[in-house]
C-alpha atoms as a PDB file:
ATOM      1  CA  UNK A   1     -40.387  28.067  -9.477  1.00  0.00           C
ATOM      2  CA  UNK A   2     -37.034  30.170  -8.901  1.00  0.00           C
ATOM      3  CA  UNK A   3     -34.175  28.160  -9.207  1.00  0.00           C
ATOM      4  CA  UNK A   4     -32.342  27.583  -6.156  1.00  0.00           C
ATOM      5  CA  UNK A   5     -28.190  28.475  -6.232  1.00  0.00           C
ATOM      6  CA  UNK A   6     -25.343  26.862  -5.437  1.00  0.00           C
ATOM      7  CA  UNK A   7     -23.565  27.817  -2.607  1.00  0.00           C
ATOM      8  CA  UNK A   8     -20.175  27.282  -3.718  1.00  0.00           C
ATOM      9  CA  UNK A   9     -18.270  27.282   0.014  1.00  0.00           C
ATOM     10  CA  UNK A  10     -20.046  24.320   0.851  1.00  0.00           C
ATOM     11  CA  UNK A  11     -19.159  22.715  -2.565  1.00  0.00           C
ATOM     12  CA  UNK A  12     -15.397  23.783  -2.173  1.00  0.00           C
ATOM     13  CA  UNK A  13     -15.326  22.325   1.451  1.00  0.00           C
ATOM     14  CA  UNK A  14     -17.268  18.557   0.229  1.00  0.00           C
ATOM     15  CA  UNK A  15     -14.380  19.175  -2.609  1.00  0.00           C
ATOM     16  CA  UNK A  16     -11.494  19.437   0.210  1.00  0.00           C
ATOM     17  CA  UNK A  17     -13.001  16.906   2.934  1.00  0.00           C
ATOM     18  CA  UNK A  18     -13.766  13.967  -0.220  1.00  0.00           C
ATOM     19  CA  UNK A  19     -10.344  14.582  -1.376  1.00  0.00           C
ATOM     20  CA  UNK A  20      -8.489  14.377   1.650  1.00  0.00           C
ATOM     21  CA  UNK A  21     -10.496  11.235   3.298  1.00  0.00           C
ATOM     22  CA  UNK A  22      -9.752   9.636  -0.140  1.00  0.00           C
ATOM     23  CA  UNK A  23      -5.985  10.851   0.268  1.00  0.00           C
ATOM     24  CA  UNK A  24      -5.769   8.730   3.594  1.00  0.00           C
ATOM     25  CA  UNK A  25      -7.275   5.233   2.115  1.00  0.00           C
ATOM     26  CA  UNK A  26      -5.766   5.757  -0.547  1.00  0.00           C
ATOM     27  CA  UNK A  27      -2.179   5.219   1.471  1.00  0.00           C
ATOM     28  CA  UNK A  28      -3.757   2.739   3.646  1.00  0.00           C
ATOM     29  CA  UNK A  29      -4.665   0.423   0.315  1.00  0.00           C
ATOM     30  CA  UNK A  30      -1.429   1.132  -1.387  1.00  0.00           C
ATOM     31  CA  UNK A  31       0.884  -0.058   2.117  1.00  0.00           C
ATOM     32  CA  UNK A  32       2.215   3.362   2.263  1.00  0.00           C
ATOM     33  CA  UNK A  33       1.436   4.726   5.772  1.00  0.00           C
ATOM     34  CA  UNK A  34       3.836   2.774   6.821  1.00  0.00           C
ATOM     35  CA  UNK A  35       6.264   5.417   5.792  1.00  0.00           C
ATOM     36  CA  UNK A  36       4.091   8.273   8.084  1.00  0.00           C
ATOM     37  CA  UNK A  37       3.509   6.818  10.922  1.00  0.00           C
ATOM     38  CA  UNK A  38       3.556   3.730  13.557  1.00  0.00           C
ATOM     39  CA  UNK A  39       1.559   0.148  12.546  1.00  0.00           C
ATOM     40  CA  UNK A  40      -0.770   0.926  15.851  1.00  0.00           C
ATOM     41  CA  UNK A  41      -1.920   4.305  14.618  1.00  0.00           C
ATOM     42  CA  UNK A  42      -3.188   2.919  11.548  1.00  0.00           C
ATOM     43  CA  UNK A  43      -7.059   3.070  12.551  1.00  0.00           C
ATOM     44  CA  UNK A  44      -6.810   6.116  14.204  1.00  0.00           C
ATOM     45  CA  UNK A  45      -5.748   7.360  10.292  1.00  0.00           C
ATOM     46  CA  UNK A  46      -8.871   4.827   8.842  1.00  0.00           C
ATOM     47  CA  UNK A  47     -11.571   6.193  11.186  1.00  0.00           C
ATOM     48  CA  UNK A  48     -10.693   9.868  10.185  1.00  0.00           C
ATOM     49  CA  UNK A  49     -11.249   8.850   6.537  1.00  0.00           C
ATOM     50  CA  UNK A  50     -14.803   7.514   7.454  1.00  0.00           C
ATOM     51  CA  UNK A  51     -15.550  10.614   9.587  1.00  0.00           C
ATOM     52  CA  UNK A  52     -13.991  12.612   6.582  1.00  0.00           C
ATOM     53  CA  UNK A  53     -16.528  10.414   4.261  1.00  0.00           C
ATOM     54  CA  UNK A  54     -19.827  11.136   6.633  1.00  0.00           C
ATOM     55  CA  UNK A  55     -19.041  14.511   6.493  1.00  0.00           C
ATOM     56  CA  UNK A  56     -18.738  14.896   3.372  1.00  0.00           C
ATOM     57  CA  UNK A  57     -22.887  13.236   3.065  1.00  0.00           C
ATOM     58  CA  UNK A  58     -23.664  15.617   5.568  1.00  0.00           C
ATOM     59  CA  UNK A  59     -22.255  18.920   3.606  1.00  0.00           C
ATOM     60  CA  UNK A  60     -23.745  18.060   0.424  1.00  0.00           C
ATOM     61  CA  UNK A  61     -27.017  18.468   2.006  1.00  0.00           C
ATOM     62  CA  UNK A  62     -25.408  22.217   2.087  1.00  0.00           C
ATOM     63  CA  UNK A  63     -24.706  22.792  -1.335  1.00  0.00           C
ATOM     64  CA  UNK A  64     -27.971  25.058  -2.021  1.00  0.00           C
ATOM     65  CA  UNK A  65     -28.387  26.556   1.459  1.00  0.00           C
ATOM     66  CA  UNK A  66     -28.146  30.264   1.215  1.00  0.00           C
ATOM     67  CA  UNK A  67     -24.675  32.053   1.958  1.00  0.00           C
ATOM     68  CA  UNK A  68     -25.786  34.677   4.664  1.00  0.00           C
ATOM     69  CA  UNK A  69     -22.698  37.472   3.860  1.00  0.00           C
ATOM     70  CA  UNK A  70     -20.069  37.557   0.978  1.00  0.00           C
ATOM     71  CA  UNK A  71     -17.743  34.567   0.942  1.00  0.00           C
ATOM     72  CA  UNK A  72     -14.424  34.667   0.224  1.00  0.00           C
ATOM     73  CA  UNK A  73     -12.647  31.737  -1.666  1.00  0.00           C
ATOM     74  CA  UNK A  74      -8.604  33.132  -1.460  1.00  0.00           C
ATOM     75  CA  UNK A  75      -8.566  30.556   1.929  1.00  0.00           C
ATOM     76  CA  UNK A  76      -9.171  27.153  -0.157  1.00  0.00           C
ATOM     77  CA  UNK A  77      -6.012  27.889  -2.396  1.00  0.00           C
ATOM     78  CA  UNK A  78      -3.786  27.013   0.700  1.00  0.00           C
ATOM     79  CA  UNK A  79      -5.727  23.475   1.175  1.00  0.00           C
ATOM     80  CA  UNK A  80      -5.986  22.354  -2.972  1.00  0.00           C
ATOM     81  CA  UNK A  81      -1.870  23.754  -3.036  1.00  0.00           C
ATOM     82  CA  UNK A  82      -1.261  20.843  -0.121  1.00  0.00           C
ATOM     83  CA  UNK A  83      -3.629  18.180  -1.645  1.00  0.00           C
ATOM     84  CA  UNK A  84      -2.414  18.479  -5.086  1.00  0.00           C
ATOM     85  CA  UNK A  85       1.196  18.258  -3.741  1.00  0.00           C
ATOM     86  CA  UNK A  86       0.211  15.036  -1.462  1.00  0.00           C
ATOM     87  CA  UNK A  87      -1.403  13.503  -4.781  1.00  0.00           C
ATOM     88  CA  UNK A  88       1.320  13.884  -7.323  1.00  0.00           C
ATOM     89  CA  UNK A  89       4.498  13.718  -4.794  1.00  0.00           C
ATOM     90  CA  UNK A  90       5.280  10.181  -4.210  1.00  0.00           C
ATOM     91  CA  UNK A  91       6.210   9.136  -1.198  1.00  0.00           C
ATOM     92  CA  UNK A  92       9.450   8.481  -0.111  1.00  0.00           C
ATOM     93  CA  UNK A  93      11.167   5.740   1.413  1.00  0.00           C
ATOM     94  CA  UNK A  94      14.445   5.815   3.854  1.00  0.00           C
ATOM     95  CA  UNK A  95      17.091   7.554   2.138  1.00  0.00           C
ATOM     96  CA  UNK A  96      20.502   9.055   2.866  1.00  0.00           C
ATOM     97  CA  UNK A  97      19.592  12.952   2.322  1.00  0.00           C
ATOM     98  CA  UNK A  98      16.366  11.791   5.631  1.00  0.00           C
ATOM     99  CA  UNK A  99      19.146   9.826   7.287  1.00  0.00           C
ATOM    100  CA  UNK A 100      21.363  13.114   7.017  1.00  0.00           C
ATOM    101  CA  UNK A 101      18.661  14.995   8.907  1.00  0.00           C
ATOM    102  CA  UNK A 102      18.396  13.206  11.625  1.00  0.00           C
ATOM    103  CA  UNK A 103      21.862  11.242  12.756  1.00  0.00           C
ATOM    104  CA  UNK A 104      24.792  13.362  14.472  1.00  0.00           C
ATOM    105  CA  UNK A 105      27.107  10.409  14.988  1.00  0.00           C
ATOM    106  CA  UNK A 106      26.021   6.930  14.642  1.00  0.00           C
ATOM    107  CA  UNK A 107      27.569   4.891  18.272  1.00  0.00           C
ATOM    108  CA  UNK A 108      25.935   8.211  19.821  1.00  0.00           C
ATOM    109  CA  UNK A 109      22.231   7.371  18.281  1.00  0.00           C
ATOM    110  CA  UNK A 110      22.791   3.511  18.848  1.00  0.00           C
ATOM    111  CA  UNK A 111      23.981   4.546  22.979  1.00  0.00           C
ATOM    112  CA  UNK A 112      20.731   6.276  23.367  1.00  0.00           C
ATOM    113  CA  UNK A 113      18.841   3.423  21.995  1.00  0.00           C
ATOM    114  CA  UNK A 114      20.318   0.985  24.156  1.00  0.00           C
ATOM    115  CA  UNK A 115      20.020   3.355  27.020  1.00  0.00           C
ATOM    116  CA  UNK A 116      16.753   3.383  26.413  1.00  0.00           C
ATOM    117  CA  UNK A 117      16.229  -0.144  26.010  1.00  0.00           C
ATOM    118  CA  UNK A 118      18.133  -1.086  29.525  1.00  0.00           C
ATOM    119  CA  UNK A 119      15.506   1.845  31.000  1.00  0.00           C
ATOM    120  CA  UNK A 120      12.692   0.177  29.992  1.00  0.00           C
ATOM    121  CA  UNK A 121      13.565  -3.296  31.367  1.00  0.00           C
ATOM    122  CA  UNK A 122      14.485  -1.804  34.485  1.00  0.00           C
ATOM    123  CA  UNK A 123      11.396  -0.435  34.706  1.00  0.00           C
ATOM    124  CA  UNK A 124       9.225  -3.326  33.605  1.00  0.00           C
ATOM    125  CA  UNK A 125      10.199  -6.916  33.546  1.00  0.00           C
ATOM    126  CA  UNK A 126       8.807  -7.039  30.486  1.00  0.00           C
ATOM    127  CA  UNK A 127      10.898  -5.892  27.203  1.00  0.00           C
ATOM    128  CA  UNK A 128       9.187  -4.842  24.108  1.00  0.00           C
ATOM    129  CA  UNK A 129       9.572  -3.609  20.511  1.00  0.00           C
ATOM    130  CA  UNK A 130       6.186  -3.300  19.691  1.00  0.00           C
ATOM    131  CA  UNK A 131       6.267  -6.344  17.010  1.00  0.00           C
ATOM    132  CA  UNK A 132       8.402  -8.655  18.592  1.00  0.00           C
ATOM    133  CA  UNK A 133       9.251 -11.240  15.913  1.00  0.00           C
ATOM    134  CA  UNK A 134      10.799 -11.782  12.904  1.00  0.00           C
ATOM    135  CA  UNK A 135      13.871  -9.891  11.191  1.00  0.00           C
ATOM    136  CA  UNK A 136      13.566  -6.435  12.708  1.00  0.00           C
ATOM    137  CA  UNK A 137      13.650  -7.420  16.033  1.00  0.00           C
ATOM    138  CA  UNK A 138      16.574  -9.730  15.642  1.00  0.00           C
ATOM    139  CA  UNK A 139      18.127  -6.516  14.641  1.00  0.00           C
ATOM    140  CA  UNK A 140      17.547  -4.294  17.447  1.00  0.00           C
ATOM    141  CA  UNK A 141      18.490  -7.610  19.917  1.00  0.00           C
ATOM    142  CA  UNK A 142      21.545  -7.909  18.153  1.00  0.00           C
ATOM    143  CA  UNK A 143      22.419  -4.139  17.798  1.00  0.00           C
ATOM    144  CA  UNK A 144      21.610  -4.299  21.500  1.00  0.00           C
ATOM    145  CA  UNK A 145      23.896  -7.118  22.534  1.00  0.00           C
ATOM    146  CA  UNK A 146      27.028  -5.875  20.558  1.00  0.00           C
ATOM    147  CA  UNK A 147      26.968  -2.576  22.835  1.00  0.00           C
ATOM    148  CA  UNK A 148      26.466  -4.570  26.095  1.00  0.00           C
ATOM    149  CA  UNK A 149      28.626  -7.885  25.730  1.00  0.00           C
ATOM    150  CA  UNK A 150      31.993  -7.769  24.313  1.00  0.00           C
ATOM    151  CA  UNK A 151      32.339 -11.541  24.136  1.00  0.00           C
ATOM    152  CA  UNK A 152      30.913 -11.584  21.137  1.00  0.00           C
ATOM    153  CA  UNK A 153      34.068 -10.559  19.285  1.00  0.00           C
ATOM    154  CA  UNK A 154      34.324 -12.620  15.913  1.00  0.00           C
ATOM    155  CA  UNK A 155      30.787 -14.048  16.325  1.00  0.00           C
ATOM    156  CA  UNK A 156      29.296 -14.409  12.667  1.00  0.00           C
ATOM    157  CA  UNK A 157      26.195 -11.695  12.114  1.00  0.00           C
ATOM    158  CA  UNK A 158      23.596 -11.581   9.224  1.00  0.00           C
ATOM    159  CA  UNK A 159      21.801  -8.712   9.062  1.00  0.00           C
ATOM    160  CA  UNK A 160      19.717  -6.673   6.064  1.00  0.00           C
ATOM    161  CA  UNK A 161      19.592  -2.807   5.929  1.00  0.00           C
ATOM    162  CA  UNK A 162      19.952   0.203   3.785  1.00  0.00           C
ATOM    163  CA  UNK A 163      23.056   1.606   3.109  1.00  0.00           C
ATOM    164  CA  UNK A 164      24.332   4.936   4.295  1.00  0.00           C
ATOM    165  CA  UNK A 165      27.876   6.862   3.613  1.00  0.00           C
ATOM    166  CA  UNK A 166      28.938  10.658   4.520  1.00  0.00           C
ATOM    167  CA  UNK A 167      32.300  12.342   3.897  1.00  0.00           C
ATOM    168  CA  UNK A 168      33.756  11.855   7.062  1.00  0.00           C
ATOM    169  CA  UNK A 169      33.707   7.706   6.416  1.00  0.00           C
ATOM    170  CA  UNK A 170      37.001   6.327   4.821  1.00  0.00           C
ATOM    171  CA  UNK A 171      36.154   4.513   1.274  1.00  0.00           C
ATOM    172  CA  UNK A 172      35.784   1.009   2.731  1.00  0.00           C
ATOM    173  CA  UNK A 173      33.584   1.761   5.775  1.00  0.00           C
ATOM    174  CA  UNK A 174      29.837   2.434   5.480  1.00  0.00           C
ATOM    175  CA  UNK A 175      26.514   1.953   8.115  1.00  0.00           C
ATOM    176  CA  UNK A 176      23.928  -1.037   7.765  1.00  0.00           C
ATOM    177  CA  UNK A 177      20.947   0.773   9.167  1.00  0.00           C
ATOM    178  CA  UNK A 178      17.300   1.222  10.255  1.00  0.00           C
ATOM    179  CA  UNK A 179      14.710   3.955  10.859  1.00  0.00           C
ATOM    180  CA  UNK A 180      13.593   3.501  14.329  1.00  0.00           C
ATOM    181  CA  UNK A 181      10.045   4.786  14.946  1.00  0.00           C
ATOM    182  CA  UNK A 182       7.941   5.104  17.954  1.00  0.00           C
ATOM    183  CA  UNK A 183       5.371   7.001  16.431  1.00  0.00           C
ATOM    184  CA  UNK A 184       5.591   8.739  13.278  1.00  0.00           C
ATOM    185  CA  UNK A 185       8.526  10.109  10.653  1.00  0.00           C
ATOM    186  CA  UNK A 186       8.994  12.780  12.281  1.00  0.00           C
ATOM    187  CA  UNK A 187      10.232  11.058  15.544  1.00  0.00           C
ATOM    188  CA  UNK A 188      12.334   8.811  13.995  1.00  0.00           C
ATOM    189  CA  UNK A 189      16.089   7.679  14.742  1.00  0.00           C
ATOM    190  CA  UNK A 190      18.721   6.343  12.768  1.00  0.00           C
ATOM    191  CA  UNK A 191      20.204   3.035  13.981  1.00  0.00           C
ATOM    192  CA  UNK A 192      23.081   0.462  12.621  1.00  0.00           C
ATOM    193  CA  UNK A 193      26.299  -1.042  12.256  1.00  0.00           C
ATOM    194  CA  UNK A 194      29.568   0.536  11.461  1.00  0.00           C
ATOM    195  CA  UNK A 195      30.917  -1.812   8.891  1.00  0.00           C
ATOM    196  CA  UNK A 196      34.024  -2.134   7.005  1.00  0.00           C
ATOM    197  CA  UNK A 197      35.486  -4.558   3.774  1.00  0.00           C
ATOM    198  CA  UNK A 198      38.830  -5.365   2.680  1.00  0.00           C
ATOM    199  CA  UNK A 199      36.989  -6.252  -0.767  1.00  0.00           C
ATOM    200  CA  UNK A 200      35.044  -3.908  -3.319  1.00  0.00           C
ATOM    201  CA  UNK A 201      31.116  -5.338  -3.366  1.00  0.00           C
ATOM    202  CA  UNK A 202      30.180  -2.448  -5.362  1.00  0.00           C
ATOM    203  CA  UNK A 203      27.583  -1.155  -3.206  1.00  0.00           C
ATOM    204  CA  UNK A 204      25.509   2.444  -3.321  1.00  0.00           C
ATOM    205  CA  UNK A 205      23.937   4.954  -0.734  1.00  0.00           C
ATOM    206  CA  UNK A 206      20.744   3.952  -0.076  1.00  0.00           C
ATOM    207  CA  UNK A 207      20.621   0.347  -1.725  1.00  0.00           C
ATOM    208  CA  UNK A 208      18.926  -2.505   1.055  1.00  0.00           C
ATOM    209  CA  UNK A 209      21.307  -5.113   1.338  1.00  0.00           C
ATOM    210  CA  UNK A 210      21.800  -8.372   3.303  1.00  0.00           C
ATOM    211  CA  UNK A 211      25.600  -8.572   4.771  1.00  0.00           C
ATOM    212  CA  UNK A 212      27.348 -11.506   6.648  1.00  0.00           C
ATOM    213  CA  UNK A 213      30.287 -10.394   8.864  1.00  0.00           C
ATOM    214  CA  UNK A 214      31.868 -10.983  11.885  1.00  0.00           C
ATOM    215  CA  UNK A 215      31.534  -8.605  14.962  1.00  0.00           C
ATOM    216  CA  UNK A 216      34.846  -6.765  15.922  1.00  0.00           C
ATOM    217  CA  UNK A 217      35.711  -4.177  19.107  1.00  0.00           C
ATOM    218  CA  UNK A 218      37.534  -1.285  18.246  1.00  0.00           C
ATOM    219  CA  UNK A 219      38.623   1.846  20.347  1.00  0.00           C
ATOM    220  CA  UNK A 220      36.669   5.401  18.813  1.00  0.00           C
ATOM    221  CA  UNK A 221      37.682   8.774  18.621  1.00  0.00           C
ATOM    222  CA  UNK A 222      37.015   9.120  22.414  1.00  0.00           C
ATOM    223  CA  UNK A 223      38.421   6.139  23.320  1.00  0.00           C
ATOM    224  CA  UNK A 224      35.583   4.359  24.160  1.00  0.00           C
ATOM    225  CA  UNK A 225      35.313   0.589  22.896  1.00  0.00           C
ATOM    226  CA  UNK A 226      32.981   0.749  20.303  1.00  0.00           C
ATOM    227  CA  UNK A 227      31.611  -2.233  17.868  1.00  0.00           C
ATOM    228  CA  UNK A 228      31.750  -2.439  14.178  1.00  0.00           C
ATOM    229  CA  UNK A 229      31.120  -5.930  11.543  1.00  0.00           C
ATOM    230  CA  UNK A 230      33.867  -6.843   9.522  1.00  0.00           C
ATOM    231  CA  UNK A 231      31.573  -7.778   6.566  1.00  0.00           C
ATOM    232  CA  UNK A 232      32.751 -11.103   4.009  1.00  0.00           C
ATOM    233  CA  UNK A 233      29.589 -11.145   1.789  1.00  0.00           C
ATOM    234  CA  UNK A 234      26.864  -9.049   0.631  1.00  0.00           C
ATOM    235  CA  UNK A 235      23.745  -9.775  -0.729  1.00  0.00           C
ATOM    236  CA  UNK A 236      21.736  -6.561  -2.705  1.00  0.00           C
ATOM    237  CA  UNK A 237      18.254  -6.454  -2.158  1.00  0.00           C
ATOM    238  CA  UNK A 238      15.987  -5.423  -4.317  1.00  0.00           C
ATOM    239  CA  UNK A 239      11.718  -4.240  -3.956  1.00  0.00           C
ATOM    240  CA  UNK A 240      11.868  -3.629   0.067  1.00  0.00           C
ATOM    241  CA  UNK A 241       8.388  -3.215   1.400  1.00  0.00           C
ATOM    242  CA  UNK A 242       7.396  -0.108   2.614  1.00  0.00           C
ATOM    243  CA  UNK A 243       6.518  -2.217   6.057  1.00  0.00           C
ATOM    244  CA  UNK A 244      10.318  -3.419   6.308  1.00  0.00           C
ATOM    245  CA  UNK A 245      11.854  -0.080   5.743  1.00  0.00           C
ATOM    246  CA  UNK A 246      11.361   1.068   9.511  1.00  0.00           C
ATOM    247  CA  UNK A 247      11.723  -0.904  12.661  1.00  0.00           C
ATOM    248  CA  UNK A 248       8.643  -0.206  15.420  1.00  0.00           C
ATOM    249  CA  UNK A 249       9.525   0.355  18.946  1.00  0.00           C
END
């Protein structure tokens, strides 16, 4: 009986499918799609992997069937460059050098977030974040009510974020701030509080910290009056979850 031969397309395409559907539950069991995309997209990214897993039955059924012209393999070097890249690159939390990417000026990203926040409660009666609870949320009410209610001049906030700096800040002032997401990385916005300190805490780009401080009203560049958090205490933070590292809208 003549030995039947491999067809080694199909084998190179079970190769590419298993590894990619692995790829995906792979960053589902390790808590790291959090740092691709929203919480509520999560099973759309879980279902693919099962399809990708089915499929992948399905075309080793193929891996004898006879190739009908000559193949060429040069195509498959573009998908094993990007899946040997995804598997050895780790990825990467919030950082200053993403944060650089994306913010312009920091009252201008917060403005458009609360612009966007007093749209949506005009048009529903109903105001949402997506996860409404918890420590993230008390951060976008709070970033919220500072840019809509100047009373609160010398009330006390606590508040936890990563750190950010760029040249234009003076050695004592630096942004407490979160990656806003609606639906994946890519979309993302940079939100926070200006602060400033009279006293040296010793703190780094892109270390999560935990500051006390009281809210003060200044007038910016344009004039406008703009808020910022005298800070009196900071708390370094060590081990932040992928999870906490972005705020869901």
């Amino acid at each position: 009986m003549k030995k039947a031969k491999l067809n080694y397309k199909n084998i190179l395409w079970f190769i590419v499918m298993f590894l990619l559907g692995t790829y995906f539950l792979m960053l589902i069991l390790n808590d790291k799609l959090h740092l691709f995309i929203h919480p509520k997209m999560f099973k759309y990214v879980f279902i693919a992997s099962v399809i990708l897993y089915i499929l992948c039955i399905f075309q080793a059924t193929l891996f004898t069937e006879k190739s009908k012209r000559r193949e060429s393999y040069f195509g498959f070097l573009f998908f094993f460059i990007i899946l040997f890249f995804a598997y050895i690159v780790k990825p990467q939390g919030v950082s200053n050098s993403f944060i650089n990417s994306r913010l312009i000026d920091i009252h201008s990203s917060n403005k458009e977030f609360v612009l966007q926040q007093s749209s949506e409660e005009h048009n529903s009666h109903e105001h949402s974040h997506g996860e409404k609870e918890g420590e993230s949320h008390e951060f976008l009410e709070t970033l919220n009510k500072t840019y809509t209610d100047v009373t609160l001049q010398g009330e006390t906030l606590k508040l936890r974020g990563i750190v950010y700096r760029d040249n234009s800040m003076k050695k004592d002032e630096f942004i407490l701030g979160r990656m806003l997401v609606s639906c994946c990385a890519a979309d993302s916005q940079f939100i926070g509080f200006l602060c400033e300190s009279n006293k040296d805490f010793n703190i780094k780009e892109d270390q999560w910290v935990e500051i006390i401080g009281e809210v003060d009203y200044y007038k910016d560049e344009l004039g406008n009056l703009s808020p910022r958090v005298i800070v009196n205490n900071i708390k370094k933070l060590s081990n932040v979850n992928a999870e906490n590292q972005y705020i869901y809208n």
